[in-house]
Protein backbone atom coordinates (compact mmCIF):
# COMPACT_ATOMS: atom_id res chain seq x y z
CA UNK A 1 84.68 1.61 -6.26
CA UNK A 2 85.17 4.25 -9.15
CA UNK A 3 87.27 6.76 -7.75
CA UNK A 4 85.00 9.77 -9.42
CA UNK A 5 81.58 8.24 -7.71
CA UNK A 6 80.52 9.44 -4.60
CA UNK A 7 79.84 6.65 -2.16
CA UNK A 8 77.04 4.25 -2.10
CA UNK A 9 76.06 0.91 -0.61
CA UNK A 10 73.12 -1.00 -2.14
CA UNK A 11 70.96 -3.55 0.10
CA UNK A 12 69.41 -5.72 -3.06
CA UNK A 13 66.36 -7.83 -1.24
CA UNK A 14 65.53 -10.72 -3.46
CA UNK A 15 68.03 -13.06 -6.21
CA UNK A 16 65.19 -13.06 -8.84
CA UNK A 17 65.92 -12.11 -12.24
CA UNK A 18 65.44 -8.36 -11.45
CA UNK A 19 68.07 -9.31 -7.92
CA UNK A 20 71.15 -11.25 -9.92
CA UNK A 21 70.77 -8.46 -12.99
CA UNK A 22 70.85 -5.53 -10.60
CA UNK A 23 73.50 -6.86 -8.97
CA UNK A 24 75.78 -7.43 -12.12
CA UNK A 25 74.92 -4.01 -13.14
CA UNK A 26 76.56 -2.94 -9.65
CA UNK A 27 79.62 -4.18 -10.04
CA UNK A 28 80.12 -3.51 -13.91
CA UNK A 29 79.46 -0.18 -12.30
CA UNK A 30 81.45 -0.55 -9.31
CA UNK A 31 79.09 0.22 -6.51
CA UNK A 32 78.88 -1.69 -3.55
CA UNK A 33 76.03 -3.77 -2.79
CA UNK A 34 75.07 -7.15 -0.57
CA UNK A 35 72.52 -8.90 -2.04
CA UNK A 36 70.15 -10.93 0.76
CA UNK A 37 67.87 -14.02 -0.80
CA UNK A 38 65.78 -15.29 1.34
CA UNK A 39 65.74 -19.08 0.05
CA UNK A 40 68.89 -21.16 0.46
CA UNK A 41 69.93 -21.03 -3.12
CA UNK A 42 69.98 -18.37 -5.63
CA UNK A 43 69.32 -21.30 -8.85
CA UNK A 44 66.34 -23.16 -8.23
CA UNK A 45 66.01 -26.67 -9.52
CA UNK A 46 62.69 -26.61 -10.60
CA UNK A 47 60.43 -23.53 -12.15
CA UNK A 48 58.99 -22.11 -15.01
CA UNK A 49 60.48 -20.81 -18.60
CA UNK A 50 61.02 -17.08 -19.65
CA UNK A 51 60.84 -15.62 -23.25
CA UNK A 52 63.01 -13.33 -23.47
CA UNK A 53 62.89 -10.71 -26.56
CA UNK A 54 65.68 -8.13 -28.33
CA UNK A 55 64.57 -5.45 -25.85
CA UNK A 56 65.74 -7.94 -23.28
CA UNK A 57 68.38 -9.52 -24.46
CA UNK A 58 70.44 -6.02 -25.65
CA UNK A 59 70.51 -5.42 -21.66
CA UNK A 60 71.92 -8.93 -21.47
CA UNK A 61 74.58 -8.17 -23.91
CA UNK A 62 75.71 -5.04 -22.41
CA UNK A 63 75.93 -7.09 -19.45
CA UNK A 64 78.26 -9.81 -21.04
CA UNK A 65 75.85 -12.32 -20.44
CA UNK A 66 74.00 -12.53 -24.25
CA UNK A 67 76.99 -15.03 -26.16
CA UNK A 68 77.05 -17.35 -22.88
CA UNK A 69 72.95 -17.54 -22.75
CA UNK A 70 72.56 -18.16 -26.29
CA UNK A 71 74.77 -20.73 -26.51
CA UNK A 72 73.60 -22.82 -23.63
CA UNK A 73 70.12 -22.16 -25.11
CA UNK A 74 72.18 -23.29 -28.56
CA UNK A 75 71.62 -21.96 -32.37
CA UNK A 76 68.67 -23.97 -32.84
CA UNK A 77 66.42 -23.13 -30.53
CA UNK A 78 66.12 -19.34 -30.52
CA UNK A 79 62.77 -18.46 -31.97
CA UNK A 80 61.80 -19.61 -35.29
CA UNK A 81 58.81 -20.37 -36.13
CA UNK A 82 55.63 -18.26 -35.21
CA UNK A 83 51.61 -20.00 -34.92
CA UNK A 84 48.16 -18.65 -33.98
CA UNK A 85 45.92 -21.46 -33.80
CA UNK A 86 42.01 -21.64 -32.63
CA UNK A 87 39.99 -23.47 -30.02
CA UNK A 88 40.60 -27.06 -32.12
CA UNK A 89 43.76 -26.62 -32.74
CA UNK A 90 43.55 -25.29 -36.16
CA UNK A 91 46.59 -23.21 -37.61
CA UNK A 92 44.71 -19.56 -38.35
CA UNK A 93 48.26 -18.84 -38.63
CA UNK A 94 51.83 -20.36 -38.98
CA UNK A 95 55.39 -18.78 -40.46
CA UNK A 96 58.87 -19.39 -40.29
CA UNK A 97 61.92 -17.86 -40.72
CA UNK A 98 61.77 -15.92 -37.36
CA UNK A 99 65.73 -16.30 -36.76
CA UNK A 100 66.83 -14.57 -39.68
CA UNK A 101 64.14 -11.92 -39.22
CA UNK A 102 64.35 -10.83 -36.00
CA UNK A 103 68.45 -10.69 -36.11
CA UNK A 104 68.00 -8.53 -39.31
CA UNK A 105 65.06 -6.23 -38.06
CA UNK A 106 66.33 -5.68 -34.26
CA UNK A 107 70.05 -7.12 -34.10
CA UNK A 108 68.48 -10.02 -31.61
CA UNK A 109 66.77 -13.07 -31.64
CA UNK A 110 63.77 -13.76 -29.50
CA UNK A 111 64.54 -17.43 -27.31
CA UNK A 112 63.14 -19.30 -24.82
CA UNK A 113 64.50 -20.93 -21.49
CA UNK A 114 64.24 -22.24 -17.74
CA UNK A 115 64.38 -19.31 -15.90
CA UNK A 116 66.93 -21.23 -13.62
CA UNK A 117 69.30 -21.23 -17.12
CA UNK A 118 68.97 -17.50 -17.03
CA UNK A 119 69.25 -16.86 -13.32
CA UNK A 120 72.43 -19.46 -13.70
CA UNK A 121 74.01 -16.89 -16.49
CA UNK A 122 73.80 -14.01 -14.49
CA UNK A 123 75.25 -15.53 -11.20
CA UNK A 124 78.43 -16.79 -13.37
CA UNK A 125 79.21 -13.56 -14.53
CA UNK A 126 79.18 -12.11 -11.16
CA UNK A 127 82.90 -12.09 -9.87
CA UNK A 128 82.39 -11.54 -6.21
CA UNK A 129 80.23 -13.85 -5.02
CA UNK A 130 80.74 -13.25 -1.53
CA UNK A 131 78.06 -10.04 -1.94
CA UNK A 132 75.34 -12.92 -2.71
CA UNK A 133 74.57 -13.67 0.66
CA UNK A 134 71.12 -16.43 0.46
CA UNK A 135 68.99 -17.85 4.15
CA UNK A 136 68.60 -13.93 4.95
CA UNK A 137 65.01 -13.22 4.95
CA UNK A 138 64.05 -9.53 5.50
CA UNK A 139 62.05 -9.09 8.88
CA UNK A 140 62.21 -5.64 8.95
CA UNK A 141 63.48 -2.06 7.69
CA UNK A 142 64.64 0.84 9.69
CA UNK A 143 66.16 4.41 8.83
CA UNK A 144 68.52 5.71 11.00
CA UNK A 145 70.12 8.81 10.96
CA UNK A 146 71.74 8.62 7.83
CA UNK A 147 71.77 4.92 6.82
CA UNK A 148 69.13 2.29 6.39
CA UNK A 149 69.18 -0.88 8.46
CA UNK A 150 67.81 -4.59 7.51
CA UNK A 151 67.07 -7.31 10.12
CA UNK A 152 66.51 -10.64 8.93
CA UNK A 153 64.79 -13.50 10.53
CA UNK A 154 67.89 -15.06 11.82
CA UNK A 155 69.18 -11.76 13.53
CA UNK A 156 71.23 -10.21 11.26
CA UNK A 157 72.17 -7.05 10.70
CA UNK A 158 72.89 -5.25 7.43
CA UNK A 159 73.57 -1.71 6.74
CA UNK A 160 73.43 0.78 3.57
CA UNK A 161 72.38 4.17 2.11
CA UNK A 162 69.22 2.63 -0.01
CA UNK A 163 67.61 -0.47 -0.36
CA UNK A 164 66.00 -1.86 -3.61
CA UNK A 165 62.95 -4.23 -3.30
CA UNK A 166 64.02 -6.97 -5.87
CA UNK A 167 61.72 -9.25 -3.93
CA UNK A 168 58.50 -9.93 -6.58
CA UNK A 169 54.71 -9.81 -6.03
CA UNK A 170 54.37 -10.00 -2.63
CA UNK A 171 57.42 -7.78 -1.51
CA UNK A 172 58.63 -7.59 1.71
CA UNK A 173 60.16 -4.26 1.23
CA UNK A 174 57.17 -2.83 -0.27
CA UNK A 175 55.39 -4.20 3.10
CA UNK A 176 57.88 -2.01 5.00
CA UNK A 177 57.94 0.85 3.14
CA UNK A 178 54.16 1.20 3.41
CA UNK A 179 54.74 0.84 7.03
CA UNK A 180 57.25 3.68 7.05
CA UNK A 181 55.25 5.55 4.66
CA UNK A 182 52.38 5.74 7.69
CA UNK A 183 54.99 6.40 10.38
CA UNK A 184 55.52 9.48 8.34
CA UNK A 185 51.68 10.05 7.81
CA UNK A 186 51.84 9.82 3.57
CA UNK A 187 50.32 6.45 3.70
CA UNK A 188 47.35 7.71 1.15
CA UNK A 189 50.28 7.74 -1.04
CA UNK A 190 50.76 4.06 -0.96
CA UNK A 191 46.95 2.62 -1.00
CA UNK A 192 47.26 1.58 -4.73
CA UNK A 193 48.08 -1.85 -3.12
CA UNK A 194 44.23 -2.68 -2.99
CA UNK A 195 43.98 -1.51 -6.85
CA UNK A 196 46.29 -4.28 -8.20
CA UNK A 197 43.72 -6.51 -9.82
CA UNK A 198 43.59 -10.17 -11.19
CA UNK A 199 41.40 -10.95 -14.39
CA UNK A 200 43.14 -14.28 -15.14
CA UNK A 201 44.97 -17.13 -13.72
CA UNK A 202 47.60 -18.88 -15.28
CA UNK A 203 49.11 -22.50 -15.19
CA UNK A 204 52.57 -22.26 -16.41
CA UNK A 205 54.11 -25.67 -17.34
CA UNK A 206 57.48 -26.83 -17.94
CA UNK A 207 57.59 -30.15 -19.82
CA UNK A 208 59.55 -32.51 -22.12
CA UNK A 209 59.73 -32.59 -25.39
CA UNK A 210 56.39 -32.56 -27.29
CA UNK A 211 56.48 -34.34 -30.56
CA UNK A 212 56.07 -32.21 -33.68
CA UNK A 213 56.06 -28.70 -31.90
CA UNK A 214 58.84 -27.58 -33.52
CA UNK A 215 62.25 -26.12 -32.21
CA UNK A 216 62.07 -22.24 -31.63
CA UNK A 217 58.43 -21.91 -31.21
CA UNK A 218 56.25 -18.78 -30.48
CA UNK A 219 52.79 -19.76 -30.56
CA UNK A 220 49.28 -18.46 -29.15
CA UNK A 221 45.71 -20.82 -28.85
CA UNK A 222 43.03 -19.08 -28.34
CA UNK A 223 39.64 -20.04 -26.73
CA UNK A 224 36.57 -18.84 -25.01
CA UNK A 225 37.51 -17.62 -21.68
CA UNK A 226 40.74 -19.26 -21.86
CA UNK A 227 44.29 -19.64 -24.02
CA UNK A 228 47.48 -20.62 -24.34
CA UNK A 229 50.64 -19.17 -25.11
CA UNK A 230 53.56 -22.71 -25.72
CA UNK A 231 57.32 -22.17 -26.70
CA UNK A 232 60.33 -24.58 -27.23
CA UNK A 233 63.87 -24.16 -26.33
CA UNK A 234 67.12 -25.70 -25.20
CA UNK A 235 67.34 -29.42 -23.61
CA UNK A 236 64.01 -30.79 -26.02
CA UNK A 237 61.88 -28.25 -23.21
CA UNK A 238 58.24 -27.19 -23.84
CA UNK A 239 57.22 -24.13 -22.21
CA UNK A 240 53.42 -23.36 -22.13
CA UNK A 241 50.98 -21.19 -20.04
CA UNK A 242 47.10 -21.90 -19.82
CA UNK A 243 45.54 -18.87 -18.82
CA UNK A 244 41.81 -18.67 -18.09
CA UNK A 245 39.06 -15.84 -17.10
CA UNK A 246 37.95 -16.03 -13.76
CA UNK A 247 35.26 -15.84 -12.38
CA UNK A 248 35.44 -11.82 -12.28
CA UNK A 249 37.96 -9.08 -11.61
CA UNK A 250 39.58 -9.44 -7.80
CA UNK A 251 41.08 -6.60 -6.53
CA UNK A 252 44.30 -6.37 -3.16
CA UNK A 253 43.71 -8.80 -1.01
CA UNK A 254 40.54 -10.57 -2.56
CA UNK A 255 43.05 -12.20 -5.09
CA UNK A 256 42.59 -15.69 -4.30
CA UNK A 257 45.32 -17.84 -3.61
CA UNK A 258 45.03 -21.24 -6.36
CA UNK A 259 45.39 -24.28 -4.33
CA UNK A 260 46.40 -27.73 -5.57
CA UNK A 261 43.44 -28.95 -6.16
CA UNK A 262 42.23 -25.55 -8.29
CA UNK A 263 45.65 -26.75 -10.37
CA UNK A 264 43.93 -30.04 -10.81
CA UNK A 265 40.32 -29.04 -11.34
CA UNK A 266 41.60 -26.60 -14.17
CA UNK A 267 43.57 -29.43 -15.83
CA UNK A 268 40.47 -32.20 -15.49
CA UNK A 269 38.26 -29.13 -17.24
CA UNK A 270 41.09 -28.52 -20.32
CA UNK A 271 42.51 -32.14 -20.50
CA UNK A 272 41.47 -32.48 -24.14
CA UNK A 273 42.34 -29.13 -24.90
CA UNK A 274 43.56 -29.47 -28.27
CA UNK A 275 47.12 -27.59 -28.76
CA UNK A 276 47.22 -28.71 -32.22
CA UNK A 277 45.87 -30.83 -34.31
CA UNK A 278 48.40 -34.30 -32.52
CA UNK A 279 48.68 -32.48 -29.17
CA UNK A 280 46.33 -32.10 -26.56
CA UNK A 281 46.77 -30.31 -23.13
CA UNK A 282 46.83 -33.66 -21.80
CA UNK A 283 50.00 -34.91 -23.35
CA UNK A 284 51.68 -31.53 -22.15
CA UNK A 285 50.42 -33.12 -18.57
CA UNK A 286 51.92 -36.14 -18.89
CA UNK A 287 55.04 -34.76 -19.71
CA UNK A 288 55.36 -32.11 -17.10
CA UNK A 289 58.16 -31.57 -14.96
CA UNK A 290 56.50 -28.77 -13.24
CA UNK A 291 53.33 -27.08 -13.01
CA UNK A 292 52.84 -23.99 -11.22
CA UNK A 293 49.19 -21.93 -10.75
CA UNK A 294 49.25 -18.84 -9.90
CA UNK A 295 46.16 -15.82 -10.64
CA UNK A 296 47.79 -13.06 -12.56
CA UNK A 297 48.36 -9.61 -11.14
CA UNK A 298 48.47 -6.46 -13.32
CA UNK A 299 49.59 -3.09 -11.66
CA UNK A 300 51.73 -0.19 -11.96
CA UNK A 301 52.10 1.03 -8.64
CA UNK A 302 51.78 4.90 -8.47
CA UNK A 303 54.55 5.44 -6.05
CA UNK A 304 57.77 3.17 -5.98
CA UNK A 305 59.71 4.45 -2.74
CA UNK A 306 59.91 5.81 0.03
CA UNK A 307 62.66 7.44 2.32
CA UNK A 308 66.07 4.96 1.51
CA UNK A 309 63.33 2.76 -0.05
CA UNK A 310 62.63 1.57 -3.63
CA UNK A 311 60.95 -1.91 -4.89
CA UNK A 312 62.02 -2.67 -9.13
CA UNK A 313 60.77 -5.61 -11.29
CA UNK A 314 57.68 -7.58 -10.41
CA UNK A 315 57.49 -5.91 -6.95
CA UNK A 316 56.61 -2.39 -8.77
CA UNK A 317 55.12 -3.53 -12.29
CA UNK A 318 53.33 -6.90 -12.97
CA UNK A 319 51.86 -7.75 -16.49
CA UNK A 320 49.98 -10.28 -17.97
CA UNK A 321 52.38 -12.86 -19.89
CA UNK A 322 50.66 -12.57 -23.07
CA UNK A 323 52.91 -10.55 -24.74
CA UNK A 324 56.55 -11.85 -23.02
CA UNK A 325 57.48 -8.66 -21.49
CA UNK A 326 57.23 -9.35 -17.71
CA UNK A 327 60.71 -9.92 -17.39
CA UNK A 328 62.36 -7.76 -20.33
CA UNK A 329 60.33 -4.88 -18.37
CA UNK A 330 62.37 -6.11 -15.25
CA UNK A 331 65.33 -5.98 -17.21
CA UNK A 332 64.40 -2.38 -18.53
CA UNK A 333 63.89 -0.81 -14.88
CA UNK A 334 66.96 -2.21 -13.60
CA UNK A 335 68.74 -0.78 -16.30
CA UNK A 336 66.74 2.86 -15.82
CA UNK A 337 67.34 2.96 -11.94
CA UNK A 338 71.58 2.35 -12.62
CA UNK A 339 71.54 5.00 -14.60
CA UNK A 340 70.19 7.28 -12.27
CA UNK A 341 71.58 5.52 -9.51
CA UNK A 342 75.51 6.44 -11.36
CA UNK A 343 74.03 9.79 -12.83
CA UNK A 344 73.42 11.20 -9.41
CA UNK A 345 76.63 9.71 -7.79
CA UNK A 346 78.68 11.46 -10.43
CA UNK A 347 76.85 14.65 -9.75
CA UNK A 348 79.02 16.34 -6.75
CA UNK A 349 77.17 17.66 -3.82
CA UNK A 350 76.21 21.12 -3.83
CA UNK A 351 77.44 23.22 -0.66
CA UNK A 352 79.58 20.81 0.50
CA UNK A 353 83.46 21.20 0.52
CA UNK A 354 83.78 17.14 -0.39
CA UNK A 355 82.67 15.45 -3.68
CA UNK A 356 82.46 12.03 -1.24
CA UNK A 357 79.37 12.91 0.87
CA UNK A 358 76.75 10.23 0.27
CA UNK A 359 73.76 10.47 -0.97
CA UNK A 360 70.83 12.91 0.93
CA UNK A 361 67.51 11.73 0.94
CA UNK A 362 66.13 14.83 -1.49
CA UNK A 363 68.58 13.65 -3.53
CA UNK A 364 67.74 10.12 -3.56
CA UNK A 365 63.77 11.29 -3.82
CA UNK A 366 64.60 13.43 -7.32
CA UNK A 367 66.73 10.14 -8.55
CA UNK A 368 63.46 8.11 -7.28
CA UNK A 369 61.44 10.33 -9.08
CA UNK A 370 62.86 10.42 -12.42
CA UNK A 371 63.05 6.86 -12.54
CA UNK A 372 59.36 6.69 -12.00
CA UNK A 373 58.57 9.61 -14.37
CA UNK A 374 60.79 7.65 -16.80
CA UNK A 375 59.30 4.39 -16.50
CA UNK A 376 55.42 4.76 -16.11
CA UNK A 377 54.29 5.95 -19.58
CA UNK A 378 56.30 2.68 -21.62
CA UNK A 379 55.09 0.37 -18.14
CA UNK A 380 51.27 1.81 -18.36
CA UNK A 381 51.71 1.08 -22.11
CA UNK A 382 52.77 -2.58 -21.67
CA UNK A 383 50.05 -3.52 -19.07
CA UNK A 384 47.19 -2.20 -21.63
CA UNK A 385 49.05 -3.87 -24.59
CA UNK A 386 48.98 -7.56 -22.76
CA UNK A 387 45.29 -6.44 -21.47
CA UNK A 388 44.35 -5.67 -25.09
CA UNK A 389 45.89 -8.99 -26.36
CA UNK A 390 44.86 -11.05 -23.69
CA UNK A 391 41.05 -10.09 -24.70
CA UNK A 392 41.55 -11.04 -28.34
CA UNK A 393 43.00 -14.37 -27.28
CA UNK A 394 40.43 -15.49 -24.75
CA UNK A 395 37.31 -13.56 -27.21
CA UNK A 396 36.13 -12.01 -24.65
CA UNK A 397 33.55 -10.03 -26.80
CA UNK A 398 32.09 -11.47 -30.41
CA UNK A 399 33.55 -8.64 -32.34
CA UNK A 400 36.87 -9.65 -30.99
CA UNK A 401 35.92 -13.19 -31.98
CA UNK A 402 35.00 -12.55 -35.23
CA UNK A 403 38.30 -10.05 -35.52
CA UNK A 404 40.79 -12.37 -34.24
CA UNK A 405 39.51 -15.71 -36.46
CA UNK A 406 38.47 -14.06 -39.24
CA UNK A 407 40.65 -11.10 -39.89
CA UNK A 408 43.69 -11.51 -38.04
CA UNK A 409 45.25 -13.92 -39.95
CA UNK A 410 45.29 -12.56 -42.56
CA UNK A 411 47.21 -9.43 -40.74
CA UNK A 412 49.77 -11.80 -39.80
CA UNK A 413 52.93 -12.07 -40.07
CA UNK A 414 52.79 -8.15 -40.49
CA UNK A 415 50.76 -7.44 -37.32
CA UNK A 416 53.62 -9.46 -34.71
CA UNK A 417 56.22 -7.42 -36.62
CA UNK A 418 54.74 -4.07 -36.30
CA UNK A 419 53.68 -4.63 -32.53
CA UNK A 420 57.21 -5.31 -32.00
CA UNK A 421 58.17 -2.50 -34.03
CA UNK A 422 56.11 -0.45 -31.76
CA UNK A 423 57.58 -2.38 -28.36
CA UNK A 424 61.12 -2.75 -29.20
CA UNK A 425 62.83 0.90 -29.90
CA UNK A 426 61.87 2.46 -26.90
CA UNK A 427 63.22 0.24 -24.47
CA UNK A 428 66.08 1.34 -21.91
CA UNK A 429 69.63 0.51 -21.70
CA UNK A 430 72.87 0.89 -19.96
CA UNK A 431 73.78 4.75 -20.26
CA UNK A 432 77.76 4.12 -19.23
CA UNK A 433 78.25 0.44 -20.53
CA UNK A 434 79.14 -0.33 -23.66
CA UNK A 435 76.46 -1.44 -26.29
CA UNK A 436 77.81 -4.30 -28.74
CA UNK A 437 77.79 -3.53 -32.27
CA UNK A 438 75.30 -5.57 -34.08
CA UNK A 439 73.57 -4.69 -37.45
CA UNK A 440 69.92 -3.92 -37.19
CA UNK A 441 67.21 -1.92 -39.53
CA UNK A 442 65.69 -0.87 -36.90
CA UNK A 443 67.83 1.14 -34.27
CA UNK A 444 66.23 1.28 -30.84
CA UNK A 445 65.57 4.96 -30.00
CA UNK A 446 68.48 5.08 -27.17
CA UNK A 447 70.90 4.14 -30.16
CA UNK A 448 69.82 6.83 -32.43
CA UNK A 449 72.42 9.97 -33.12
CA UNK A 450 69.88 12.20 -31.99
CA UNK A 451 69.86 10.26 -28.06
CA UNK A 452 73.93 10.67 -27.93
């Protein structure tokens, strides 16, 4: 551990994306951590893709991962080439060029992959291994004196001064911190639970390669009450989503759980779906590898932690995949918590004779804190943006239908490019690591001379 940091142990719960990046950031930082998965392996064979953006992909660069990913991805199939077509398949919209734009405008291609091809990256750039420990499902959470405690389901026993929540949707951690949170009788500050809400479900599909979809593809259907968002990448892989309006808005618990035969009622219903004008939803089908249906929950929970407690990624913000920003989000709040994480174990400890005292909890609520003040307004901004989108695509009113096949086109390639504009420079990044040097027009705000 750095010498000038005061001392720290991290508990990570969950290897997700949000798990292996937070725990590279760790030891590029050199603080300690044990990372507990609950599944027997970290790099699952089977699962869904990820788009990943320049907002994204600059955290992956700091974190030496970008060169490796984009070559196992391979030059060819980064994002290219951009479509919006309607309900038949008809191109309202098509351009290329993409590659060369993106790189120029932001210093970063957009790409897409399995998320197992990302999740792989990040665990090969993590030197000690031994800190990924996987079979160690969290059972419960207790603060002790001065330390937090997990127990997993086999018995163990693991020991730290905070514990982040990588652990997705349906955290454990954020279970037992709302159950600590009423021990301490603040639980009105944790009800927001019930509030996280579900417009849409989603059936993300993994499949082989489509013929003529072409390499580095972007592109949006739209439809009444439903839509499609479809990308290519490395290994001749199509990645597509159909997401449809449910029946109406569920809220908490109410969020129903899609069963396998929903998954195949939904596909019966779109079979002839047309993707394009050659390709049909049915010849994605046939093709599949894997199919997963899931509803799709949006929230930004109000209040992220709790005593030694704090949940990141998909366990604190979910967002509708629309606009590809689920996981560079992730990415961003892992990236916002090291900082204060490092800030605040570089700060010594006021009263006290040694610079080495860990963390106290007042401190670790103001480093809490200013992560959430931090994150919310760009989070809350995200969520309405893929809310806003996700209405256009689906023409969920007839002004928005009228808007989105009779005007938007037109607004295109311009409109992508200036919601991206608007996306892009804002987005955190690793305060203490270096940031590569790569040529851009448009200098995310962090980079600025102004932010040094």
């Amino acid at each position: 551990m750095d010498t000038h940091l005061r001392p720290c142990h991290i508990l990570v719960a969950g290897g997700g994306v949000a798990g292996l990046t937070l725990a590279l950031a760790l030891e590029k930082h050199n603080i300690p951590y044990t990372l507990l998965e609950s599944y027997p392996n970290l790099i699952p064979k089977v699962g869904a893709g990820i788009c990943l953006l320049p907002n994204g992909l600059r955290i992956l660069d700091q974190l030496g991962c970008y060169e490796d990913l984009r070559g196992r991805v391979g030059a060819n199939n980064v994002l290219e080439a951009v479509y919006v077509r309607d309900h038949h398949g008809t191109e309202l919209h098509i351009s290329d060029g993409w590659k060369e734009r993106m790189e120029a405008r932001w210093g970063y291609n957009g790409l897409w992959c399995d998320r197992s091809m990302l999740l792989e990256t990040l665990y090969d750039h993590i030197i000690d291994k031994s800190k990924l420990l996987t079979g160690k499902k969290v059972e419960r959470i207790r603060h002790l004196e001065d330390i937090v405690e997990i127990t997993t389901t086999d018995g163990s026993k693991y020991t730290g001064d905070i514990v982040v929540g990588t652990d997705g949707v349906h955290s454990r951690v954020r279970q037992e911190m709302v159950q600590y949170a009423k021990e301490l009788g603040v639980a009105e500050d944790y009800t927001d639970d019930d509030l996280i809400s579900a417009t849409y479900a989603c059936l993300f599909g993994l499949s082989t390669s489509t013929p003529t979809l072409p390499r580095g593809l972007l592109g949006w259907n739209l439809g009444h009450d439903y839509s499609y968002i479809t990308g290519t990448g490395p290994e001749d892989r199509t990645y597509w989503g159909l997401m449809i309006k449910l029946d109406r808005t569920y809220y908490g618990k109410e969020i129903p759980v899609l069963t396998e035969e929903d998954k195949e009622r939904i596909i019966r219903k779109h079979w002839d779906d047309p993707i394009t004008a050659e390709i049909h939803l049915s010849d994605l089908y046939k093709r599949s590898i894997h199919i997963l249906a899931s509803p799709l929950r949006e929230i930004v929970l109000k209040k992220w932690f709790c005593g030694r407690m704090v949940v990141l990624g998909d366990a604190a913000h979910k967002m509708l995949p629309i606009i590809a920003q689920g996981g560079n989000q992730a990415f961003e709040t892992v990236a916002a918590f090291t900082n204060e994480l490092v800030s605040a174990l570089c700060r010594p400890c006021i009263g006290v004779a040694s610079s080495k005292t860990p963390l106290s909890l007042s401190e670790l609520r103001s480093l809490f804190s200013t992560l959430q003040t931090q994150r919310m307004p760009r989070l809350s901004a995200m969520v309405e943006m893929a809310q806003n989108r996700q209405r256009m695509d689906v023409m969920a009113t007839r002004e928005l239908e009228e808007f989105v096949l009779n005007k938007f086109p037109a607004m295109m390639p311009g409109a992508l490019v200036g919601r991206w504009d608007q996306g892009f420079p804002g987005a955190v990044s690793f305060r203490r690591l270096q940031m590569p040097e790569r040529k851009k027009e448009l200098p995310f705000d962090d980079e600025r001379p102004t932010a040094q």
